[in-house]
N, C-alpha and C. Protein backbone atom coordinates (compact mmCIF):
# COMPACT_ATOMS: atom_id res chain seq x y z
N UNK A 1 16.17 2.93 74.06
CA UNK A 1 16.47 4.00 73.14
C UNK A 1 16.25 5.34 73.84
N UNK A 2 16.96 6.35 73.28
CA UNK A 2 16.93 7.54 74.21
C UNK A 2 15.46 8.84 73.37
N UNK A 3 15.06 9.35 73.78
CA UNK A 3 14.07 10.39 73.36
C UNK A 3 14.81 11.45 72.10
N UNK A 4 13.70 11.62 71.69
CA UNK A 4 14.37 12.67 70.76
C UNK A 4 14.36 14.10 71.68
N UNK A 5 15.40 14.78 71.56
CA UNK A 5 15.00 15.98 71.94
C UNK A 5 14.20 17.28 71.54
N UNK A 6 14.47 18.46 72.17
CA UNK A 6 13.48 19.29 71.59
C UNK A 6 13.46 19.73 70.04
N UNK A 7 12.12 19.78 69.61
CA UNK A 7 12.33 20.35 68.33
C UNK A 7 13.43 21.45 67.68
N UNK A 8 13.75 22.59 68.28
CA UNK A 8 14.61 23.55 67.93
C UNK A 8 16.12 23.13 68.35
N UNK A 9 16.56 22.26 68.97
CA UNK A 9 17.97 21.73 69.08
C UNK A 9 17.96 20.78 67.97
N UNK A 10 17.35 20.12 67.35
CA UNK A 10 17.27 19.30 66.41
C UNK A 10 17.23 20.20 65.10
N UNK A 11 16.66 20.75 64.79
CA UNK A 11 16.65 21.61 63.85
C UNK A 11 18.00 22.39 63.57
N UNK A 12 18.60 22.93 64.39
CA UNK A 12 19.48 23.49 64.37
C UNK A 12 20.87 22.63 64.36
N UNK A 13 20.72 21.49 64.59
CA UNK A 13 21.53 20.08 64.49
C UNK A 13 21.63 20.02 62.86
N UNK A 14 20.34 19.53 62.12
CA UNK A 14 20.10 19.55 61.05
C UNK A 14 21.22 20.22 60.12
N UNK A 15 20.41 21.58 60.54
CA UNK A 15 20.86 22.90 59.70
C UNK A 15 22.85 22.82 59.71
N UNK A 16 23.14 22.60 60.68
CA UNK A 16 25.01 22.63 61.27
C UNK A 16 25.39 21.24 60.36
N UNK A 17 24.68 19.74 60.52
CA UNK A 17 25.56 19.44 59.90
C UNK A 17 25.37 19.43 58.33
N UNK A 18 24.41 19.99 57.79
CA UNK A 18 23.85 20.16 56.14
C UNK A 18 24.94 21.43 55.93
N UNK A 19 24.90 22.07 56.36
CA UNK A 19 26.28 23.13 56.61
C UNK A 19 27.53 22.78 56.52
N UNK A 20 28.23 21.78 57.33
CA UNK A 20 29.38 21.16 57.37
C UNK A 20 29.65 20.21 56.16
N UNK A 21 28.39 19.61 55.60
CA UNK A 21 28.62 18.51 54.54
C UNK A 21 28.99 19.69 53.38
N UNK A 22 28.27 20.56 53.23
CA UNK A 22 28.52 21.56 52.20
C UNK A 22 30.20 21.71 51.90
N UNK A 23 30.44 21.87 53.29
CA UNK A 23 31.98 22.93 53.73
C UNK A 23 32.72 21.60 52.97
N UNK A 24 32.12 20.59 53.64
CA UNK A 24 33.74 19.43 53.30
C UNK A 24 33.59 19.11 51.79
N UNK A 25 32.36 19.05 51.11
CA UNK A 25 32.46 19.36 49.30
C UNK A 25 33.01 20.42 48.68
N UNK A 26 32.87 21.40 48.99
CA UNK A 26 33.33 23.07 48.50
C UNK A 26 34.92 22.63 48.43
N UNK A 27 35.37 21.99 49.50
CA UNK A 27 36.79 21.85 49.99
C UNK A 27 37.28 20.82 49.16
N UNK A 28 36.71 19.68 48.93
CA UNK A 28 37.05 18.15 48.47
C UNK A 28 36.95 19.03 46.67
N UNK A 29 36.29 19.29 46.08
CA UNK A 29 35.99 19.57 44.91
C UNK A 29 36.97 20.58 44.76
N UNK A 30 37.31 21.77 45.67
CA UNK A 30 38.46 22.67 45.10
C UNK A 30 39.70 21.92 45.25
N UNK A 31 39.76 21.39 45.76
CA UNK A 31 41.14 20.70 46.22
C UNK A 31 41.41 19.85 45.17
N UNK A 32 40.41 18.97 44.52
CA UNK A 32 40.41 17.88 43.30
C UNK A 32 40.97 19.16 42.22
N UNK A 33 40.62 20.57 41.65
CA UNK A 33 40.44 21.31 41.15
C UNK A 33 41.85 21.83 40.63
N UNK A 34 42.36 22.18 41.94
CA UNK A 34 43.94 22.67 42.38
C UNK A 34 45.28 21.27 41.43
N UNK A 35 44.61 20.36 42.12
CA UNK A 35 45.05 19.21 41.94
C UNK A 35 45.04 18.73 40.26
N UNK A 36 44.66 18.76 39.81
CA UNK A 36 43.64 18.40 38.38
C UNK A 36 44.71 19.16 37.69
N UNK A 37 44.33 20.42 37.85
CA UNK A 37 45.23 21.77 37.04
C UNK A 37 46.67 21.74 36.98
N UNK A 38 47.31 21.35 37.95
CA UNK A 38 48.97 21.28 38.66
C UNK A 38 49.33 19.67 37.48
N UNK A 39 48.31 18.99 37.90
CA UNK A 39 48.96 17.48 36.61
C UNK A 39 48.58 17.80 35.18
N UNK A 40 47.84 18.28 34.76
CA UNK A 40 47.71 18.66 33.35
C UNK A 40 48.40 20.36 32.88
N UNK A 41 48.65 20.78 33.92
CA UNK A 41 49.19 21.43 33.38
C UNK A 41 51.05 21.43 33.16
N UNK A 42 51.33 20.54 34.10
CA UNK A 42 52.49 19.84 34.14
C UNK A 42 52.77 19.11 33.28
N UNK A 43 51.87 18.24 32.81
CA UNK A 43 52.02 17.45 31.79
C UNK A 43 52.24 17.93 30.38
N UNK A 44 51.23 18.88 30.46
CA UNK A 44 51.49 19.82 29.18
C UNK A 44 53.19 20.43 28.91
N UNK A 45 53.00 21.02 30.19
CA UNK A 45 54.83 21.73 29.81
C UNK A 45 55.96 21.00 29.69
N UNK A 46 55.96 19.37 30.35
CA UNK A 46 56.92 18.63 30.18
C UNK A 46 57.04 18.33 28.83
N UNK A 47 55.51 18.29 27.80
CA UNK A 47 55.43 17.90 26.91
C UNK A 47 56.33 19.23 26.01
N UNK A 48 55.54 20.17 25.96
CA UNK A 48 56.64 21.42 25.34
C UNK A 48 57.63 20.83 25.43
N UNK A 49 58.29 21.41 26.31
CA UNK A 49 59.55 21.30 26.49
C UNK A 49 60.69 20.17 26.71
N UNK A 50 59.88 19.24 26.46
CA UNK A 50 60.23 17.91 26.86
C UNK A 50 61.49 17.53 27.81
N UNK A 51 60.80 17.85 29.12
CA UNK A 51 61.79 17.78 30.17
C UNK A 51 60.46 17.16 31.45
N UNK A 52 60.60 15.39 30.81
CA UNK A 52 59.63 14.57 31.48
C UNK A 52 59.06 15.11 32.55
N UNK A 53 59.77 14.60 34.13
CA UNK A 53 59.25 14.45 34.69
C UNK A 53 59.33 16.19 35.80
N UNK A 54 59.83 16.77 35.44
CA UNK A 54 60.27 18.02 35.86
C UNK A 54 59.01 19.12 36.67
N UNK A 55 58.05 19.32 35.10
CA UNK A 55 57.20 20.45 35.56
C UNK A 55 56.17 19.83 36.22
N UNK A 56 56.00 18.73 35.86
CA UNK A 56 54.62 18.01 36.47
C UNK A 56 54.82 17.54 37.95
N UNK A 57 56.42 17.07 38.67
CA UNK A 57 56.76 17.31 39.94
C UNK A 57 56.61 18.38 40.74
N UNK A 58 57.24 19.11 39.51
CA UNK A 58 57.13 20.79 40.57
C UNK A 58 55.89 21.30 40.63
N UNK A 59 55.19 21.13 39.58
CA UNK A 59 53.62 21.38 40.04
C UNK A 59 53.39 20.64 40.74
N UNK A 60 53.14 19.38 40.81
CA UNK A 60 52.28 18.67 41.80
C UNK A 60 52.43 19.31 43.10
N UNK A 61 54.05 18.98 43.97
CA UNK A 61 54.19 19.80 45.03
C UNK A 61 53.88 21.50 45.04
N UNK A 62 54.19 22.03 44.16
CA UNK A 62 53.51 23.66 44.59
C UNK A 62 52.10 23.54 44.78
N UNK A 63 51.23 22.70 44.56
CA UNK A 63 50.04 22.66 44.46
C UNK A 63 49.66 22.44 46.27
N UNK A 64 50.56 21.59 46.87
CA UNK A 64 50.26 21.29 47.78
C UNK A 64 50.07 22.49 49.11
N UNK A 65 50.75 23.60 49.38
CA UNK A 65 50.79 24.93 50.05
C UNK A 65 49.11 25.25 49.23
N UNK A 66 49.54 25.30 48.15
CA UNK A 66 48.15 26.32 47.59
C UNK A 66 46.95 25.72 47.64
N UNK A 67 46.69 24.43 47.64
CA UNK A 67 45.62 23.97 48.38
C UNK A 67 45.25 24.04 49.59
N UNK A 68 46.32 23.78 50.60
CA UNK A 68 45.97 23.83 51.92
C UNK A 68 45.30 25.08 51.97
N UNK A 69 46.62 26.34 51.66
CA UNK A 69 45.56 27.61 51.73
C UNK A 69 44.47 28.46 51.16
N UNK A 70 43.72 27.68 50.14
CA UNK A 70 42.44 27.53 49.30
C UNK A 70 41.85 26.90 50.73
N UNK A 71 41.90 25.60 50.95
CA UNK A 71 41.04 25.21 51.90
C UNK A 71 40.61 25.81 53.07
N UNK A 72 41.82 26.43 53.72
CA UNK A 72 41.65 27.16 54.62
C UNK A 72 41.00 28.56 54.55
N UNK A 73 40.80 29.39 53.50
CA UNK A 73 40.47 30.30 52.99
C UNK A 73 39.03 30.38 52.49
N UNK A 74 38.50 29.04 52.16
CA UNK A 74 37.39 28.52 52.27
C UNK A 74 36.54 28.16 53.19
N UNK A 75 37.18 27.86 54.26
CA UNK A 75 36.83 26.79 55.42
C UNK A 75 36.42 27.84 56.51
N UNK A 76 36.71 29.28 56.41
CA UNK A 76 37.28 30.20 57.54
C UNK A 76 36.12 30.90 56.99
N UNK A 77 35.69 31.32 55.51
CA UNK A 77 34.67 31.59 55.33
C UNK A 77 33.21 31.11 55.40
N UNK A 78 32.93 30.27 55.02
CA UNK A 78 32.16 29.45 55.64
C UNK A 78 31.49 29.02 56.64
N UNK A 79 33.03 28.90 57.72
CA UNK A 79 32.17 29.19 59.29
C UNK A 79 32.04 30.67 59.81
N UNK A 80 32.63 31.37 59.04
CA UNK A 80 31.69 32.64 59.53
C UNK A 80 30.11 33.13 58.88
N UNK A 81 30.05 32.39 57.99
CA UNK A 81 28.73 32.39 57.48
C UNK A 81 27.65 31.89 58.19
N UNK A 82 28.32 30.45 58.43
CA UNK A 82 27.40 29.36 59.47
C UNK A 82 27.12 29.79 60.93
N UNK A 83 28.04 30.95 61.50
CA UNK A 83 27.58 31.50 62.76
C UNK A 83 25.99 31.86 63.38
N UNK A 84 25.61 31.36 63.86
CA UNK A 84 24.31 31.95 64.03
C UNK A 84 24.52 33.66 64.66
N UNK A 85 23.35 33.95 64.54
CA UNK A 85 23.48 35.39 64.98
C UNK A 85 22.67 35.05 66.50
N UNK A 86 23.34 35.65 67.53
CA UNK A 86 22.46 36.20 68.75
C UNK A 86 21.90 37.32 69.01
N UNK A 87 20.34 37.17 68.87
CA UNK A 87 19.33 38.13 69.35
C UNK A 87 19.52 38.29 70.57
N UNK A 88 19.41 39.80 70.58
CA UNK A 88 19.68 40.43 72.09
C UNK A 88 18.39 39.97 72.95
N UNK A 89 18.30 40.05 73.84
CA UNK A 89 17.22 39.16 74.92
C UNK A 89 16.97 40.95 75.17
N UNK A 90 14.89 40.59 75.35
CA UNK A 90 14.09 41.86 75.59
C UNK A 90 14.50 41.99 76.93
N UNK A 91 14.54 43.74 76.97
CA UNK A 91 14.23 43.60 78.42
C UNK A 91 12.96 44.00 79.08
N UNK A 92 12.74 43.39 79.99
CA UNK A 92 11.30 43.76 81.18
C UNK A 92 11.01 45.15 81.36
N UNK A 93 10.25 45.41 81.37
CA UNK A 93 9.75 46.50 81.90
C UNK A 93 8.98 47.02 83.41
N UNK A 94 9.48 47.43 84.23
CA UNK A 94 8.98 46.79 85.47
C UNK A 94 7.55 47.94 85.52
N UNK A 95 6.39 47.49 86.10
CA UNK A 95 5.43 48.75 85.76
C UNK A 95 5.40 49.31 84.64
N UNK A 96 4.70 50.68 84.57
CA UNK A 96 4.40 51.58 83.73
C UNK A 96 5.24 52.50 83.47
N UNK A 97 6.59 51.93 82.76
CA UNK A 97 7.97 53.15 82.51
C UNK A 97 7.51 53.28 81.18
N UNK A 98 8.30 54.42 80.89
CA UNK A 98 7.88 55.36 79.34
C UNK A 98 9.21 55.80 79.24
């Protein structure tokens, strides 16, 4: 078996993929969301208007663009959130500068 590595690469392992599981729920749940809305609301208007299978097609597919770009719009935010920030590295001081 191989060693665990250092504490702070592990941690930060942790943290990235508790991060990523987040991202792919946020995504899976809006997407169910998008999805959900486009068949009932399709269903509804075929019902109005009673023109079966019509609105609930054309929703379903319009749904499909507007999810992708929900997801992506999501997904893009997110990893800029998840960025870590880099601290600038001190610098030395050689001797007694002021």
């Amino acid at each position: 078996m191989t060693e665990p590595t250092s504490g702070g690469n592990d941690q930060k392992q942790k943290i990235y993929n508790m991060a990523m599981a987040a991202l792919v729920g946020q995504v899976g749940c809006l997407t169910l969301i998008i999805i959900m809305a486009a068949l009932f609301g399709g269903m509804y208007l075929d019902n109005r208007f009673d023109s079966k299978p019509w609105f609930t097609t054309g929703l379903l597919i319009g749904s499909i663009p507007i999810s992708m770009g929900a997801m992506l719009y999501v997904s893009r935010a997110a990893i800029r959130k998840i960025k870590t920030r880099v601290e600038p590295k001190e610098e030395k001081k050689v001797g007694n500068q002021e």
